[in-house]
C-alpha atoms as a PDB file:
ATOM      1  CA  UNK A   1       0.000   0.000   0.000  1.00  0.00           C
ATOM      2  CA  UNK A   2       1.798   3.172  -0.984  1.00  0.00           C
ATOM      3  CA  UNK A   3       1.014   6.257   1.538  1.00  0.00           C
ATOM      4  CA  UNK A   4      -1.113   8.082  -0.427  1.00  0.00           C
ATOM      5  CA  UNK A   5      -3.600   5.262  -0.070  1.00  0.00           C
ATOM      6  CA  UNK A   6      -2.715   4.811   3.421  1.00  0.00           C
ATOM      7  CA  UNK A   7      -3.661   8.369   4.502  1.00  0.00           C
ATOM      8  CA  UNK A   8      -6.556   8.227   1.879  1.00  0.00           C
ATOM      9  CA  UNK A   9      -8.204   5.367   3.396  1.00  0.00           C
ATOM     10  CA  UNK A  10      -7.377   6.504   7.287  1.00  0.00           C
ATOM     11  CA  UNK A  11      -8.876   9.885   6.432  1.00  0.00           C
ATOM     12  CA  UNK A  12     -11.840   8.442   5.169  1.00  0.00           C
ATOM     13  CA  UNK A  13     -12.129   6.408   8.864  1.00  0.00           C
ATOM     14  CA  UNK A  14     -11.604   9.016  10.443  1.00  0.00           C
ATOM     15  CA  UNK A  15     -14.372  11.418   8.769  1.00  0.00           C
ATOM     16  CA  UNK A  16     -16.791   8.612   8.601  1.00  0.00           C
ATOM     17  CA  UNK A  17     -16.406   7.394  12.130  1.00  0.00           C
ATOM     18  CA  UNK A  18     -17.433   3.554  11.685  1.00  0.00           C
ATOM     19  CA  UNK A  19     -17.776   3.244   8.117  1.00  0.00           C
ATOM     20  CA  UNK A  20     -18.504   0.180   6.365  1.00  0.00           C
ATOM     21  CA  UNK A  21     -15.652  -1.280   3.677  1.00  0.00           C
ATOM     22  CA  UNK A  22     -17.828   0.019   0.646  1.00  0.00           C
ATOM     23  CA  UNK A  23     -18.637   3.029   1.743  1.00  0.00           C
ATOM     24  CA  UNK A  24     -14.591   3.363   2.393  1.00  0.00           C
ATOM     25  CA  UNK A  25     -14.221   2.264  -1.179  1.00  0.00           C
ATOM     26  CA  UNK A  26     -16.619   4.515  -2.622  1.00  0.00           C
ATOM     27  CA  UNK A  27     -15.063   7.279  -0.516  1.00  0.00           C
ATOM     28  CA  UNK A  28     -11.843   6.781  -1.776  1.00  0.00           C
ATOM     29  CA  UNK A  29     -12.964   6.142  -5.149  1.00  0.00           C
ATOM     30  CA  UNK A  30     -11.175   2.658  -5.710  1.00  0.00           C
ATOM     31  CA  UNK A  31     -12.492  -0.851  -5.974  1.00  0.00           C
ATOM     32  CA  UNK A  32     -13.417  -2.745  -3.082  1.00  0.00           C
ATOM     33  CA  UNK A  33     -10.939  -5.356  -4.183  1.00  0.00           C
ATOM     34  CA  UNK A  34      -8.639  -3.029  -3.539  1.00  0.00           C
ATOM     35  CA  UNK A  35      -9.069  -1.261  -0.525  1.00  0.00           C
ATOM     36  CA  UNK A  36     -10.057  -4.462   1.344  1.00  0.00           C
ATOM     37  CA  UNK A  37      -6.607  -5.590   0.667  1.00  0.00           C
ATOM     38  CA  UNK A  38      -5.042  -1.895   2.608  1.00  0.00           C
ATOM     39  CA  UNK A  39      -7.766  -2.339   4.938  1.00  0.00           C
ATOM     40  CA  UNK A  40      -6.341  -6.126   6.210  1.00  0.00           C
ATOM     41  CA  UNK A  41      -2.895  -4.076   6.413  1.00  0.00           C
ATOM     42  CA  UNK A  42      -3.956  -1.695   8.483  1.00  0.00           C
ATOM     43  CA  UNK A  43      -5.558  -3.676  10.528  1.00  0.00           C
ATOM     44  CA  UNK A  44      -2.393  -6.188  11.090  1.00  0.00           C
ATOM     45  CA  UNK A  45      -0.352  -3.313  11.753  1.00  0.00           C
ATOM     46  CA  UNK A  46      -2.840  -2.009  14.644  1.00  0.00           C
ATOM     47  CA  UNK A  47      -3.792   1.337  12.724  1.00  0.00           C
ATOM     48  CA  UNK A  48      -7.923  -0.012  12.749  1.00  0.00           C
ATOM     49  CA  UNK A  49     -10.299  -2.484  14.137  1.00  0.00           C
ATOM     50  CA  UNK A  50     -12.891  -4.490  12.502  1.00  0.00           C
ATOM     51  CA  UNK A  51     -16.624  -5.049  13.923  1.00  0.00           C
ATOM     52  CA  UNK A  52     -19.479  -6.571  11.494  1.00  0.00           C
ATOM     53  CA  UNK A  53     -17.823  -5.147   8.872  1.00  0.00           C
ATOM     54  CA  UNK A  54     -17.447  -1.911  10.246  1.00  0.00           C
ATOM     55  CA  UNK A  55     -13.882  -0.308  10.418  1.00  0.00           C
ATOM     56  CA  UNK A  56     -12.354   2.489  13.314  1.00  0.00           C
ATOM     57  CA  UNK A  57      -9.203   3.692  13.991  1.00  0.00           C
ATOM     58  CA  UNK A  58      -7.113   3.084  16.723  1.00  0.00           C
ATOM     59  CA  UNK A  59      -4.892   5.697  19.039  1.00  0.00           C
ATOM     60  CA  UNK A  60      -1.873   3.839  16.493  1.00  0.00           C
ATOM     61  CA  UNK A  61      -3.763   4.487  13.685  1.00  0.00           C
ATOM     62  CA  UNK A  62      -4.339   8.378  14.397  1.00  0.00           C
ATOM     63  CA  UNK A  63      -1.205   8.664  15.030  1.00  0.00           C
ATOM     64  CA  UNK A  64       0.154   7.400  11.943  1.00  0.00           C
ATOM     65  CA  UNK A  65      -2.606   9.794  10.048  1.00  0.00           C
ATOM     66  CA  UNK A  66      -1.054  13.101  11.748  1.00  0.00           C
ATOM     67  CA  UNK A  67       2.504  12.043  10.692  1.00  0.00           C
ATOM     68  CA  UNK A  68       1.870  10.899   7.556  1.00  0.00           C
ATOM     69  CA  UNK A  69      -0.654  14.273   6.813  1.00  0.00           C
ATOM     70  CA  UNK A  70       2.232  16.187   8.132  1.00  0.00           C
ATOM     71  CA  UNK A  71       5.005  14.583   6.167  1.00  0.00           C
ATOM     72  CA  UNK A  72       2.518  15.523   3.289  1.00  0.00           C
ATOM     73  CA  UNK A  73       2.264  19.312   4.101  1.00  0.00           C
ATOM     74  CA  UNK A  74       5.806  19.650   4.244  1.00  0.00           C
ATOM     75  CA  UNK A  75       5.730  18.653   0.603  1.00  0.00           C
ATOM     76  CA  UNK A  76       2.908  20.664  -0.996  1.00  0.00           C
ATOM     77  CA  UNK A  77       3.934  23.985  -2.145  1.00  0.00           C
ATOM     78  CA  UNK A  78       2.428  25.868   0.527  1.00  0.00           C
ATOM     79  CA  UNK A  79       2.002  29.372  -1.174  1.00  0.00           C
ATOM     80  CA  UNK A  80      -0.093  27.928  -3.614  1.00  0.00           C
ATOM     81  CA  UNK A  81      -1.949  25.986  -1.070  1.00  0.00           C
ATOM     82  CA  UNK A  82      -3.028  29.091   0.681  1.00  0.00           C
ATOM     83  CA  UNK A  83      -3.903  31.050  -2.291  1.00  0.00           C
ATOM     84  CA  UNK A  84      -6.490  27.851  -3.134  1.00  0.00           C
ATOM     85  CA  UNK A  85      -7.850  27.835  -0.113  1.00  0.00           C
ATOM     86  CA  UNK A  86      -8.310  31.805  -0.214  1.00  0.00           C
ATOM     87  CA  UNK A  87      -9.650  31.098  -3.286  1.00  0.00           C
ATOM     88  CA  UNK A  88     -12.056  27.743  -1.719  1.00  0.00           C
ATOM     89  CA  UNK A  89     -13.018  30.399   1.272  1.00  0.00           C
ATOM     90  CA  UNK A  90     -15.517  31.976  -1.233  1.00  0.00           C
ATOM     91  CA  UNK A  91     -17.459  28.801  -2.397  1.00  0.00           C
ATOM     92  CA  UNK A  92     -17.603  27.423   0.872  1.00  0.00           C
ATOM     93  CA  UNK A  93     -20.087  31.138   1.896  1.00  0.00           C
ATOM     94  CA  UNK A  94     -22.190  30.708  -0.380  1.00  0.00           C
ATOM     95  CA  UNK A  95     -22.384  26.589  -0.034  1.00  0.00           C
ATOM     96  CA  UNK A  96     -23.088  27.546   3.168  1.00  0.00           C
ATOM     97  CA  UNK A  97     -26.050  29.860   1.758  1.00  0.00           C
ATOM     98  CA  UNK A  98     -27.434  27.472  -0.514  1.00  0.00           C
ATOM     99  CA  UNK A  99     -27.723  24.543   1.950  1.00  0.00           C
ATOM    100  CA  UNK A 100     -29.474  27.003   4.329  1.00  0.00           C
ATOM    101  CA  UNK A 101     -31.773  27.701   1.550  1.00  0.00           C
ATOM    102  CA  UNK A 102     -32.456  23.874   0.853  1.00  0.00           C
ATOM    103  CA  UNK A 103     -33.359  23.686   4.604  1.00  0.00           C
ATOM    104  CA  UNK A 104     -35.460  26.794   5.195  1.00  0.00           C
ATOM    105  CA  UNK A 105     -37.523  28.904   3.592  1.00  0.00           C
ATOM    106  CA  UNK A 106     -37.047  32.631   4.121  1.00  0.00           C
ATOM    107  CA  UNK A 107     -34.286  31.433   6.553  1.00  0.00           C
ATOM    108  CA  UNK A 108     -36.860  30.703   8.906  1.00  0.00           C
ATOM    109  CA  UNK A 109     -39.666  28.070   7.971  1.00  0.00           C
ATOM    110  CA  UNK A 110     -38.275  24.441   7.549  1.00  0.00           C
ATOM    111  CA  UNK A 111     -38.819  23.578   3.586  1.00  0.00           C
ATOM    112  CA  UNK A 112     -40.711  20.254   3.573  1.00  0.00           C
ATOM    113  CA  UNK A 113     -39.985  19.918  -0.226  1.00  0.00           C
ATOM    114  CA  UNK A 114     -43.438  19.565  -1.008  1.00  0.00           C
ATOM    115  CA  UNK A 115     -42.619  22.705  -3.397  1.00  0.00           C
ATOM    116  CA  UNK A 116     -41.064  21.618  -6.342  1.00  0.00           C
ATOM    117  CA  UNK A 117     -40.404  25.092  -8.093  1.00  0.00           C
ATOM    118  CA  UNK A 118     -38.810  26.086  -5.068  1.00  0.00           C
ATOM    119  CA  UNK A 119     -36.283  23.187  -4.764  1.00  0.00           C
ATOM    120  CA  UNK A 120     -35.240  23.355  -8.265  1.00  0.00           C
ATOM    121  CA  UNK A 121     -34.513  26.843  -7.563  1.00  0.00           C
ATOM    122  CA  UNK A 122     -32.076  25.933  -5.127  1.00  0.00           C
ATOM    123  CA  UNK A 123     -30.848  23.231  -7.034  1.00  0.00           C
ATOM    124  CA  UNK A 124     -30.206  25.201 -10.030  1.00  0.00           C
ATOM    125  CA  UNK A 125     -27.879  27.420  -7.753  1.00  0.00           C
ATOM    126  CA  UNK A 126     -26.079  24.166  -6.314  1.00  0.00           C
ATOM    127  CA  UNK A 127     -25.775  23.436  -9.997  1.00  0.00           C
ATOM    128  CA  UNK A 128     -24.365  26.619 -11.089  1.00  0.00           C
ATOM    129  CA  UNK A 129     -21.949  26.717  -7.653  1.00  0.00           C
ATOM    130  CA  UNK A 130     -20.363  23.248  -8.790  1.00  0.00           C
ATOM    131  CA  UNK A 131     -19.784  24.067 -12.693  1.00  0.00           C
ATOM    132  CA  UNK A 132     -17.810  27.626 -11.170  1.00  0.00           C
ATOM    133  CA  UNK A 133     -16.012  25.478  -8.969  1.00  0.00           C
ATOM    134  CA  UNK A 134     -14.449  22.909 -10.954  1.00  0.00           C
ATOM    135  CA  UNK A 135     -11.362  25.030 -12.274  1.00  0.00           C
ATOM    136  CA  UNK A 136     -10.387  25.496  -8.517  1.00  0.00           C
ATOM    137  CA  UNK A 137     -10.923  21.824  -7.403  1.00  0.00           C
ATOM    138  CA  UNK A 138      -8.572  21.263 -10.711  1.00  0.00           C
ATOM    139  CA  UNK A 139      -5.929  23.261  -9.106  1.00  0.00           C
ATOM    140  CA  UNK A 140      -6.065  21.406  -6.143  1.00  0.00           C
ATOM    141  CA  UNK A 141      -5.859  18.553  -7.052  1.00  0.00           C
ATOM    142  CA  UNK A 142      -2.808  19.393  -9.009  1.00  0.00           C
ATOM    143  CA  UNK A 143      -1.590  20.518  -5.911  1.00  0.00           C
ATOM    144  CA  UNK A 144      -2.309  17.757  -3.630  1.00  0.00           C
ATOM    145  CA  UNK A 145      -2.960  14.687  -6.212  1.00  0.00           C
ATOM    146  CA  UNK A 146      -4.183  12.464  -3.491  1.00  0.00           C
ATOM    147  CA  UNK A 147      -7.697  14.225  -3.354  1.00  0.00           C
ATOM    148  CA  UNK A 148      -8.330  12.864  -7.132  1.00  0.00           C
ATOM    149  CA  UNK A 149     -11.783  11.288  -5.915  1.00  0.00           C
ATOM    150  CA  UNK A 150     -13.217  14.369  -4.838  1.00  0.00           C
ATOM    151  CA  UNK A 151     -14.110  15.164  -8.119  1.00  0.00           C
ATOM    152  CA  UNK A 152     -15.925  12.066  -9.086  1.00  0.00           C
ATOM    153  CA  UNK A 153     -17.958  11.775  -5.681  1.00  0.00           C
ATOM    154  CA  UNK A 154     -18.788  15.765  -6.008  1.00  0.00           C
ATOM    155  CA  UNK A 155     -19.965  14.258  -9.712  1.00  0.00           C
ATOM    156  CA  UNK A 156     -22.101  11.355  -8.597  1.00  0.00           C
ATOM    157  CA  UNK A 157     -24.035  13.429  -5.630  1.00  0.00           C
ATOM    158  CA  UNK A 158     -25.323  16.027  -7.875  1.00  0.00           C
ATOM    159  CA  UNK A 159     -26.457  13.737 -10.698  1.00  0.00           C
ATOM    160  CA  UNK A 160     -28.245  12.061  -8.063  1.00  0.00           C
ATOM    161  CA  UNK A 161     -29.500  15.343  -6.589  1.00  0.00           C
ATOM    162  CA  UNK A 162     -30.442  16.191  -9.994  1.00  0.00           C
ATOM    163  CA  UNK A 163     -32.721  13.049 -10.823  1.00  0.00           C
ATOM    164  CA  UNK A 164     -34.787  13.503  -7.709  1.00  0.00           C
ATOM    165  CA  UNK A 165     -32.903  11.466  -5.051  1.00  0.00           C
ATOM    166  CA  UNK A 166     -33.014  14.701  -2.681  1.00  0.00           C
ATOM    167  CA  UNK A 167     -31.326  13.328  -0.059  1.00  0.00           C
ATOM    168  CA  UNK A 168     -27.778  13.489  -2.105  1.00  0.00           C
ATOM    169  CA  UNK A 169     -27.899  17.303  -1.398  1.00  0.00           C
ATOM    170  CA  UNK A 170     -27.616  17.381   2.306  1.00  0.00           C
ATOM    171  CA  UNK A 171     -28.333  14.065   3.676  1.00  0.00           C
ATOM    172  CA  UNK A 172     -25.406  13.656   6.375  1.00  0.00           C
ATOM    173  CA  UNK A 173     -24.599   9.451   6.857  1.00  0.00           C
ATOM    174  CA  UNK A 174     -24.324   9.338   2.751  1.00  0.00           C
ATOM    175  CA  UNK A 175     -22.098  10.417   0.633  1.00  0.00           C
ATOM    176  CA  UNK A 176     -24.023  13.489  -0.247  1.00  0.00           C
ATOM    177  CA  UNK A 177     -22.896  17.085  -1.733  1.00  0.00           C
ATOM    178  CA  UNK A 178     -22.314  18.412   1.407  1.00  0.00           C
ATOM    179  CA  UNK A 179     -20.809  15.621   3.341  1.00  0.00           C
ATOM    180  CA  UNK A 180     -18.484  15.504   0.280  1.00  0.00           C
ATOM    181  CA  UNK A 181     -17.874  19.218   0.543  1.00  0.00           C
ATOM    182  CA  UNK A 182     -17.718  19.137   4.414  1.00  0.00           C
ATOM    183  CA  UNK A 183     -14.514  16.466   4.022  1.00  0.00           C
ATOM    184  CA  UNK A 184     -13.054  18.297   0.961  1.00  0.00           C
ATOM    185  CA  UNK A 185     -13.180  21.285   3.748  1.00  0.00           C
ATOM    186  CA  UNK A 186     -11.855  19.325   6.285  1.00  0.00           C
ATOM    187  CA  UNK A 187      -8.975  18.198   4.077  1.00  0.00           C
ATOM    188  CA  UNK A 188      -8.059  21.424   3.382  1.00  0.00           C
ATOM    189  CA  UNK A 189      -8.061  22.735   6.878  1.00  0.00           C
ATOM    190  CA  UNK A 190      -5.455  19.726   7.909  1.00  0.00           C
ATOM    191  CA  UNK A 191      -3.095  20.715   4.564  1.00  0.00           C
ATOM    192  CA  UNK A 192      -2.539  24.220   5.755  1.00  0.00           C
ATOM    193  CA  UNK A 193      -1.916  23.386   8.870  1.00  0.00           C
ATOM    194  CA  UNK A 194      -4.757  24.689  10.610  1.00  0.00           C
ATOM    195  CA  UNK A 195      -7.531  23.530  12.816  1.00  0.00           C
ATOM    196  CA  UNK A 196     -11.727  23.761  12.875  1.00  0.00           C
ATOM    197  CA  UNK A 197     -10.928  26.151  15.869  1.00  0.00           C
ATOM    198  CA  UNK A 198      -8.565  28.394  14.305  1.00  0.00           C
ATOM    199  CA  UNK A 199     -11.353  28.842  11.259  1.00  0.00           C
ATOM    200  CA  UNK A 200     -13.866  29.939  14.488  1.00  0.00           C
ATOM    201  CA  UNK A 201     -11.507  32.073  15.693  1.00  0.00           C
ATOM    202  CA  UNK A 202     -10.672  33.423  12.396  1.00  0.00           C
ATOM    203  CA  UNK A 203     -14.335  33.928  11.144  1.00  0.00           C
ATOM    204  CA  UNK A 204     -14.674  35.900  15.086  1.00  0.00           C
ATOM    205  CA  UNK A 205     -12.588  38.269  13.962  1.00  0.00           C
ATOM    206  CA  UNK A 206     -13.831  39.157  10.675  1.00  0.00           C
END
């Protein structure tokens, strides 16, 4: 297993919690073939447990994801990383935005979805979000080839969001939109060396 797929599939763990093997596989974007083969390694070398088919990490195994994620930073050229996460700071506002508008109406009355015209309003704007996005998730995954499945899983939520399986916009134990986005987020955070704290702090002070 080369260490790209090690701190792919240990990322994924940790995000997900207790994922099951496919949903690691689909997370990662690789055949289940062939994570279950990293997934025995890990588990050999301590780095996760196994329940019903349900995978974890262990202290070992966190451990080896914060040196491996730092080796990785110390790699990356970190000027550009900054400037594409300057750059990511914008789409994640008005993500934000538009998954407060999928949830309420006026910002205030819970959206039931029994208003059709109203939800394809929204999802024309997730629509329209993702197409102006994809030149900066290009650029980082130039930067940081790793997050290569990103792109594909960003791909597959909306189509589904698109045919009417509403749940792919928001839903949060699937791989929807915004549980893609949140870990995209969450990937980025870890590459420049910051925290979810320091983004708190940060937004504070704005």
């Amino acid at each position: 297993m080369n260490l790209s797929a090690e701190i792919q599939i240990l990322q994924a763990i940790r995000f997900k919690g207790r994922p099951a093997g496919a949903d690691l596989a689909s997370a990662v974007g690789s055949s289940w073939s062939a994570v279950a083969v990293s997934l025995r390694l890990l588990v050999e070398s301590g780095r996760c447990v196994e329940a019903d088919g349900c995978y974890r990490l262990t202290p070992a195994g966190r451990d080896r994801l914060s040196s491996l994620t730092a080796a990785e930073r110390g790699s990356i050229d970190r000027e550009s990383l900054a400037d594409a996460y300057e750059r990511f700071d914008k789409y994640n506002s008005e993500l934000k935005r538009i998954v407060v508008d999928w949830q309420l109406k006026d910002g205030v009355k819970q959206n039931d979805h029994t208003d059709p015209g109203y939800d394809a309003k929204v999802i024309a704007q997730l629509v329209e979000l993702h197409a102006e996005f994809q030149p900066l998730l290009a650029d980082i995954v130039d930067l940081v080839p790793r997050l290569n499945h990103y792109p594909a899983r960003f791909k597959s939520a909306l189509d589904k969001v698109r045919a009417g399986t509403h749940a792919w916009f928001a839903g949060p134990l699937i791989d929807s939109y915004h549980t893609v986005w949140f870990e995209l987020h969450e990937d980025l955070i870890g590459l420049t060396g910051r925290t979810r704290i320091d983004e708190a702090e940060a937004r504070r002070a704005e």
